[in-house]
C-alpha atoms as a PDB file:
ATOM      1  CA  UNK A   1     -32.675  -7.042  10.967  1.00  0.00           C
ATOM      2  CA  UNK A   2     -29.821  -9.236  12.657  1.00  0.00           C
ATOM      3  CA  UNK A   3     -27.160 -10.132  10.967  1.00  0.00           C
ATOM      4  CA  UNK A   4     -25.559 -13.580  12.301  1.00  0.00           C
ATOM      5  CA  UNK A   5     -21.446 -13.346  11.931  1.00  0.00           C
ATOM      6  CA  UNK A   6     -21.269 -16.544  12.012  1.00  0.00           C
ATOM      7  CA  UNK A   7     -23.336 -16.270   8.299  1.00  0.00           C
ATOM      8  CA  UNK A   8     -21.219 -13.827   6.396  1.00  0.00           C
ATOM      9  CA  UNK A   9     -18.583 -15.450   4.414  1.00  0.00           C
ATOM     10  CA  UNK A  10     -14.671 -15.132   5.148  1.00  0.00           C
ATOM     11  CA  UNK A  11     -15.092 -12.738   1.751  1.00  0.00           C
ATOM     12  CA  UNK A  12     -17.134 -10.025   3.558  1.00  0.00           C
ATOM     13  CA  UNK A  13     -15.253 -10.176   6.751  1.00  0.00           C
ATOM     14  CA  UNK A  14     -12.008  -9.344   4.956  1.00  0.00           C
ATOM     15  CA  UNK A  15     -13.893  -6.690   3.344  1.00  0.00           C
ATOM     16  CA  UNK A  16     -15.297  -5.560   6.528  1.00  0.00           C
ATOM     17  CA  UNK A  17     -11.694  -5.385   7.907  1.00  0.00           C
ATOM     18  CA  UNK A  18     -10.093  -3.941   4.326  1.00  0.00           C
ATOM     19  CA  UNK A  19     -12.769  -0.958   4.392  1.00  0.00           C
ATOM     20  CA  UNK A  20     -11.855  -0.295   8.106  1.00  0.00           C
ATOM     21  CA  UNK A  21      -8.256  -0.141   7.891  1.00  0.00           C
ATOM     22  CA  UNK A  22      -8.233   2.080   4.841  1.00  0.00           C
ATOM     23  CA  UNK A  23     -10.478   4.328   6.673  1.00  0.00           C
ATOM     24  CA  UNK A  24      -8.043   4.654   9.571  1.00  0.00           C
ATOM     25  CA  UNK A  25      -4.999   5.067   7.584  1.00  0.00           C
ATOM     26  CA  UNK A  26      -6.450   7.647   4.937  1.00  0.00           C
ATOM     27  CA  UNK A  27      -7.161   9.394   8.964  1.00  0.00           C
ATOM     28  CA  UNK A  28      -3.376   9.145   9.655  1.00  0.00           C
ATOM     29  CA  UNK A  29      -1.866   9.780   6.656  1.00  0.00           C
ATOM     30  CA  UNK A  30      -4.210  13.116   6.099  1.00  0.00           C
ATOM     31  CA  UNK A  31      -1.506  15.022   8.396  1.00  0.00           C
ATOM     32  CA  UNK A  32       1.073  14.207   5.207  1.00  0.00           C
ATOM     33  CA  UNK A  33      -1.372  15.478   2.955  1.00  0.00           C
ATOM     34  CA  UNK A  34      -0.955  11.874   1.223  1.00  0.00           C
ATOM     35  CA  UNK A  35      -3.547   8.370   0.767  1.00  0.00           C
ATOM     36  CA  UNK A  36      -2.967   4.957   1.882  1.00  0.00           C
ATOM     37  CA  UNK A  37      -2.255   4.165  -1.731  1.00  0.00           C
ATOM     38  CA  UNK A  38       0.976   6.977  -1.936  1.00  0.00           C
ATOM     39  CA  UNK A  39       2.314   5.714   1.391  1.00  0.00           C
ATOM     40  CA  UNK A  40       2.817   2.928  -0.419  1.00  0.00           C
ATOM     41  CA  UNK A  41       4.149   4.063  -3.329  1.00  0.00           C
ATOM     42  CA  UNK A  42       7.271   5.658  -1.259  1.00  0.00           C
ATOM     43  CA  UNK A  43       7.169   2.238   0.467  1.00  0.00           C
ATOM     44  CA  UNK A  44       8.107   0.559  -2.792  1.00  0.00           C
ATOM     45  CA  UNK A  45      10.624   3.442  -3.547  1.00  0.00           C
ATOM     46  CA  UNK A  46      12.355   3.189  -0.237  1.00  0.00           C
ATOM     47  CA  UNK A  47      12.565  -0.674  -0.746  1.00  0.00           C
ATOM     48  CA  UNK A  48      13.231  -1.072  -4.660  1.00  0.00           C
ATOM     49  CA  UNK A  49      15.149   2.279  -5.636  1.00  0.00           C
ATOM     50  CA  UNK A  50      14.089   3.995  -8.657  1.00  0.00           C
ATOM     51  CA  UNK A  51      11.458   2.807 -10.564  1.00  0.00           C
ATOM     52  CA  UNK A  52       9.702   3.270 -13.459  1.00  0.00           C
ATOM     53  CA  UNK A  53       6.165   3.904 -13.630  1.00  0.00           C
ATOM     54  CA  UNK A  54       5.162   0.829 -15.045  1.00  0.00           C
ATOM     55  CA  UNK A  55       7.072  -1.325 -12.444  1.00  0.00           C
ATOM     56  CA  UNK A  56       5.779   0.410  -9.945  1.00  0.00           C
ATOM     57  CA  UNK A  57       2.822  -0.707 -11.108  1.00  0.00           C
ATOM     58  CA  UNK A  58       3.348  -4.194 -11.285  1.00  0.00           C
ATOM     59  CA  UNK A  59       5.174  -3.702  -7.630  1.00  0.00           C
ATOM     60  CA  UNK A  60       1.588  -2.782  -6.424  1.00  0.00           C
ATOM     61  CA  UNK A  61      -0.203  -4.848  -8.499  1.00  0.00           C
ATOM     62  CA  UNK A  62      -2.564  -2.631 -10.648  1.00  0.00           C
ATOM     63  CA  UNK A  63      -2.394  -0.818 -14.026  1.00  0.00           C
ATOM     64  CA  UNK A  64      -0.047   1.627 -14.825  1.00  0.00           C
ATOM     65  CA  UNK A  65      -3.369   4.256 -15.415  1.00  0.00           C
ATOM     66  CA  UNK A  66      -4.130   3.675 -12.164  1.00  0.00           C
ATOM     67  CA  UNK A  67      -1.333   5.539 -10.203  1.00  0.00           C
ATOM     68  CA  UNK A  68      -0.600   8.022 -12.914  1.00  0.00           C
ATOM     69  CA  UNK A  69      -2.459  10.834 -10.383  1.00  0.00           C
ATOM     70  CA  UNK A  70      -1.016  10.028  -7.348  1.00  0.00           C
ATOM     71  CA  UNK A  71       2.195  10.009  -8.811  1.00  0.00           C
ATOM     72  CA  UNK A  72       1.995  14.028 -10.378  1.00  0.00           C
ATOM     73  CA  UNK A  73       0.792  14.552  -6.966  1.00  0.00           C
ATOM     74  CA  UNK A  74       3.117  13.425  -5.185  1.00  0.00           C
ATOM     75  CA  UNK A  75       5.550  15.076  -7.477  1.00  0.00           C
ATOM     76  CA  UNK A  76       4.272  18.505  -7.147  1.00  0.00           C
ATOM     77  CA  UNK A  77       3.976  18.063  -3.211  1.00  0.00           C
ATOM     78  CA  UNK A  78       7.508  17.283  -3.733  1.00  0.00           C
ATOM     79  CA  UNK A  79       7.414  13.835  -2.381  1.00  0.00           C
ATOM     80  CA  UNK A  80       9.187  12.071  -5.914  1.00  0.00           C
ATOM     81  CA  UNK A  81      10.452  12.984  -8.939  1.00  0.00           C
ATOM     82  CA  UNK A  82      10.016  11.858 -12.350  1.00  0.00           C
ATOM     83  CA  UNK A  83      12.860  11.795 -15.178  1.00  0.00           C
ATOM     84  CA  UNK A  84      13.355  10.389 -18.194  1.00  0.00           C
ATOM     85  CA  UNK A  85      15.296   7.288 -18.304  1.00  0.00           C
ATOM     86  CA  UNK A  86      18.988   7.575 -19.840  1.00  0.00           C
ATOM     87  CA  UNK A  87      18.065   5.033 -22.849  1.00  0.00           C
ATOM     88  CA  UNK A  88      14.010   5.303 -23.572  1.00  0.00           C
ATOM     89  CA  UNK A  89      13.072   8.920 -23.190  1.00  0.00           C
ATOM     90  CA  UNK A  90       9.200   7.492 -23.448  1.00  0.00           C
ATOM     91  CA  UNK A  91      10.179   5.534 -20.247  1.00  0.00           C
ATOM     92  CA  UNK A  92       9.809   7.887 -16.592  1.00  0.00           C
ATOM     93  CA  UNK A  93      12.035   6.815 -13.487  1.00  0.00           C
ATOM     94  CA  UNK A  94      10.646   7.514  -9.989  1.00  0.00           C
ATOM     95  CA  UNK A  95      12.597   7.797  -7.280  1.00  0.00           C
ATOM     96  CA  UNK A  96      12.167   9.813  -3.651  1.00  0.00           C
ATOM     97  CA  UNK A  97      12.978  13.110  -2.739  1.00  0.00           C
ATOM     98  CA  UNK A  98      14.592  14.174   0.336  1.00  0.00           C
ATOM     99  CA  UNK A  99      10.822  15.459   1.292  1.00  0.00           C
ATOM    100  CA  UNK A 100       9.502  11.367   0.421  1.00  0.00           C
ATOM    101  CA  UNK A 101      12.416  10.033   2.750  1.00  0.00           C
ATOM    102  CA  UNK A 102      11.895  12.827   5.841  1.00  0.00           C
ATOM    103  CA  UNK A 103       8.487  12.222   5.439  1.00  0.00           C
ATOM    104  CA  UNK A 104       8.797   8.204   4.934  1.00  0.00           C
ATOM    105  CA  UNK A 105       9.801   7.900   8.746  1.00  0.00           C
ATOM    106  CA  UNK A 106       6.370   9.380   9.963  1.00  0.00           C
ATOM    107  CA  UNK A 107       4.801   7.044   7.211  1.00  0.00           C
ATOM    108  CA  UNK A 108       6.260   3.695   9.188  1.00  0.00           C
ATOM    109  CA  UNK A 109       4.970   5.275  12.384  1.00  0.00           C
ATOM    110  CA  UNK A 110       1.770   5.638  11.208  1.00  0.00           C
ATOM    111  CA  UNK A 111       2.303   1.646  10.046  1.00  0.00           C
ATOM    112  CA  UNK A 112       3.727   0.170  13.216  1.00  0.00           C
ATOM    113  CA  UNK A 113       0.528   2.366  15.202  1.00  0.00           C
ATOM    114  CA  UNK A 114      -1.635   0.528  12.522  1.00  0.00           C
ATOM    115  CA  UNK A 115      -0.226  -3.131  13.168  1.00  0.00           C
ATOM    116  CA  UNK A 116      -0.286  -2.384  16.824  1.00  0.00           C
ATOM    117  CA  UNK A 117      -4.144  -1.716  16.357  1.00  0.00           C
ATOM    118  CA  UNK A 118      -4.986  -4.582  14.683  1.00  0.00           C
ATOM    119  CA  UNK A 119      -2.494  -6.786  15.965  1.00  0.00           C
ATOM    120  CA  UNK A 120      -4.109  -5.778  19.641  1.00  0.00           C
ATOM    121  CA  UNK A 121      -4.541  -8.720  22.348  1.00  0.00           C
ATOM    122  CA  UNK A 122      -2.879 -10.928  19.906  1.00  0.00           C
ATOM    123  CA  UNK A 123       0.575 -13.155  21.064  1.00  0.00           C
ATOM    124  CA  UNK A 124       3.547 -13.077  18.936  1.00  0.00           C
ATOM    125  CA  UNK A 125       2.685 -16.665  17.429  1.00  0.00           C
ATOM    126  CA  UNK A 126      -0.906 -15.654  16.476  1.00  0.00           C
ATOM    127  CA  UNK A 127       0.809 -12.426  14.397  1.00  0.00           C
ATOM    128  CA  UNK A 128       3.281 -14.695  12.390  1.00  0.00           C
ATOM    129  CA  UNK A 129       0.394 -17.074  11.735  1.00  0.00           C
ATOM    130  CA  UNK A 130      -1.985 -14.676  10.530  1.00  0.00           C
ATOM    131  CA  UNK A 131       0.806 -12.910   8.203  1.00  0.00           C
ATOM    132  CA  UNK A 132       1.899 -16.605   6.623  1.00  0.00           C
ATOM    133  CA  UNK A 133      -1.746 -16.924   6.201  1.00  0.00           C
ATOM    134  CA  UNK A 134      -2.843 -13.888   4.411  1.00  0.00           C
ATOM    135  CA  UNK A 135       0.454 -14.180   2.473  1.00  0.00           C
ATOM    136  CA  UNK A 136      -0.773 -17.676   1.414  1.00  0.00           C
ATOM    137  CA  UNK A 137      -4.481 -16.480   0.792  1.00  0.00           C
ATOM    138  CA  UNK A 138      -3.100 -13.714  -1.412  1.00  0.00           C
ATOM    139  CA  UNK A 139      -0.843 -15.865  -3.734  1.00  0.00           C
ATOM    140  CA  UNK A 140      -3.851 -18.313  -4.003  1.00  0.00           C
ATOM    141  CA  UNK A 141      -6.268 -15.473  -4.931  1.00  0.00           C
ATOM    142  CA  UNK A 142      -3.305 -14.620  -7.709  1.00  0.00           C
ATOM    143  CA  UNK A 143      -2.930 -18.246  -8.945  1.00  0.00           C
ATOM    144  CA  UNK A 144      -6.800 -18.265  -8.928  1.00  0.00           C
ATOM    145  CA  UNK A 145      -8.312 -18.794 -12.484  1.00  0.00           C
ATOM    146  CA  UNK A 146     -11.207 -16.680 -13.652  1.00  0.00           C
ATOM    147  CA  UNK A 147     -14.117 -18.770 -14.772  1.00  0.00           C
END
């Protein structure tokens, strides 16, 4: 069966292009022993400073639940470390280890080879447009009600 491109909606090409990238970054980051999803997470920590696990959350835009596992792995690969915070002991700070920032300069590497990859026969114009455009698309999908 052929499949016109031309047919599939905008939806399943930013799919297609979602499950790709993933694929290739879980690929690079393997050497780190770390997922797409923890690159991230020392991302955030690099950019925000200590954190607590429920910011983080809202940083990256899921549930707290959600990144509970990646963040006691990343603690026992020694990556971050968790500590209670000075006034709510119920309340764990993040924050990056000198392990998380030696390792967070291979981590941008692996991003700017990433970009490069995708970015590929594109001019300089074409980049900023696309990033101001999937910006835009992603605070629409946030403002977007659920009906």
């Amino acid at each position: 069966m052929n499949c016109d491109m031309g047919q599939i909606p905008t939806v399943g090409i930013m799919g297609q292009i979602m499950h790709l990238s993933m694929k290739k970054a879980t690929q690079l980051f393997e050497k780190f022993n770390l997922k797409p999803g923890q690159a991230g997470i020392l991302f955030m920590l690099d950019h925000a400073g200590e954190l607590s696990q429920r910011e983080m959350a809202k940083h990256l835009n899921v549930t707290p639940p959600s990144i509970t596992a990646a963040i006691q792995k990343m603690e026992k690969e020694g990556y971050i470390r968790r500590r209670p915070d000075e006034k709510d002991q119920r309340i764990m700070r993040l924050s990056i280890t000198e392990k998380g920032e030696a390792c967070l300069k291979d981590i941008k590497d692996v991003a700017m080879k990433m970009d490069a990859g995708m970015f590929k026969g594109m001019s300089q114009e074409e980049k900023l447009l696309l990033r101001r455009l999937l910006l835009q698309m992603r605070d629409n999908l946030s403002e977007m009600p659920v009906t």
